[in-house]
Protein backbone atom coordinates (compact mmCIF):
# COMPACT_ATOMS: atom_id res chain seq x y z
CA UNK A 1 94.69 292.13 68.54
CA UNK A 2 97.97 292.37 70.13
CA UNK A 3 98.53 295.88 68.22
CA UNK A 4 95.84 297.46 70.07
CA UNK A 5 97.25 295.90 73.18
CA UNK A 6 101.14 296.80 72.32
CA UNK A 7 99.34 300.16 72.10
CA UNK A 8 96.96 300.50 75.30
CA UNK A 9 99.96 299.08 77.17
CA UNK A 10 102.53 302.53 75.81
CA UNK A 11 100.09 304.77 76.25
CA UNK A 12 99.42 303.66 79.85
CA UNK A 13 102.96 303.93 80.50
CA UNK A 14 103.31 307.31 79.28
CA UNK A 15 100.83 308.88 81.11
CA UNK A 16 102.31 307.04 84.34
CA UNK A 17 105.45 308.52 83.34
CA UNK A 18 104.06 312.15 82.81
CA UNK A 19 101.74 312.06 86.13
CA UNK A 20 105.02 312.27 88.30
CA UNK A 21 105.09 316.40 86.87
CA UNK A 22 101.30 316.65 87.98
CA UNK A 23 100.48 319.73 90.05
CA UNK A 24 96.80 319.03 91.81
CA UNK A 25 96.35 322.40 93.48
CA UNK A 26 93.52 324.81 93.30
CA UNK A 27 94.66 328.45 93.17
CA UNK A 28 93.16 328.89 96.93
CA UNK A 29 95.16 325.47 97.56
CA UNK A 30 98.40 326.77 95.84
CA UNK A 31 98.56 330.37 97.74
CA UNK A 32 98.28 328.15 101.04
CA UNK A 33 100.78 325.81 100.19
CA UNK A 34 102.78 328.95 99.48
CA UNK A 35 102.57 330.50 102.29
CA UNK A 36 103.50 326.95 104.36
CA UNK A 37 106.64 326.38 102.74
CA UNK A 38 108.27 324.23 100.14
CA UNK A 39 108.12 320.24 101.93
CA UNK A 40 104.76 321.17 103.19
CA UNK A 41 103.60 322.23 100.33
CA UNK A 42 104.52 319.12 98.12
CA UNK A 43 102.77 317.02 101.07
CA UNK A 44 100.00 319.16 100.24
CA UNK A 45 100.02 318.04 96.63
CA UNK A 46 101.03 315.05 96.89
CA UNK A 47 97.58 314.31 99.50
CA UNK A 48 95.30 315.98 96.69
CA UNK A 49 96.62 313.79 94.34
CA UNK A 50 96.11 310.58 96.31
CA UNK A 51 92.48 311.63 97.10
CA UNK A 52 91.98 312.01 93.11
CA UNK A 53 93.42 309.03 92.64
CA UNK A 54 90.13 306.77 94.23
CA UNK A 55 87.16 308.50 91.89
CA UNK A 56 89.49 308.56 88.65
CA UNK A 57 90.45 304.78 89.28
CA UNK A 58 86.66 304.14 89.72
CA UNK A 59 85.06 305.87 86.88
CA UNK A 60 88.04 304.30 84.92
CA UNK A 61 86.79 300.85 85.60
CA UNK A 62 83.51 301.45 85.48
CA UNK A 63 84.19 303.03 81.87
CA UNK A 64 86.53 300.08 80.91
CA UNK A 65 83.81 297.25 81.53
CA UNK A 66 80.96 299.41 79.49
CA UNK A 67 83.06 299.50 76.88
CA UNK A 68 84.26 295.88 77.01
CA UNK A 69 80.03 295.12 77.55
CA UNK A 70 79.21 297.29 74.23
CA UNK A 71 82.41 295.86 72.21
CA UNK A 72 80.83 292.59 73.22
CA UNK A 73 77.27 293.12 72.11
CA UNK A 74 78.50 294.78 68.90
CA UNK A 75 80.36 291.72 67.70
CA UNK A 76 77.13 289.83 67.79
């Protein structure tokens, strides 16, 4: 048991170490960013990436208790 948690617990931390590098733009999104500037630009991506953050987070949940609920029925 705490193998599989040692485990969720890494990978969660490397992909919150990779998302930092994330680039959230679309290409129409990236040639208007361009044409803004560079700090404008990052404020762009930085907004597109808060906004994803709020559906991801949810279907993660909502993912993480139906498998917890099937894990749970299967042990029976």
């Amino acid at each position: 048991m705490k193998r599989g948690l040692l485990k969720d617990l890494l990978i969660i931390c490397l992909l919150l170490a990779v998302s930092q590098f994330a680039e959230a733009q679309c290409s129409i999104c990236t040639r208007t960013a361009q044409q803004l500037g560079e700090q404008p630009a990052k404020g762009m991506n930085t907004g597109i990436l808060y906004l994803a953050f709020v559906p991801m987070a949810i279907v993660g949940f909502i993912s993480y208790k139906w498998w917890k609920n099937n894990r749970a029925v299967s042990d029976q």
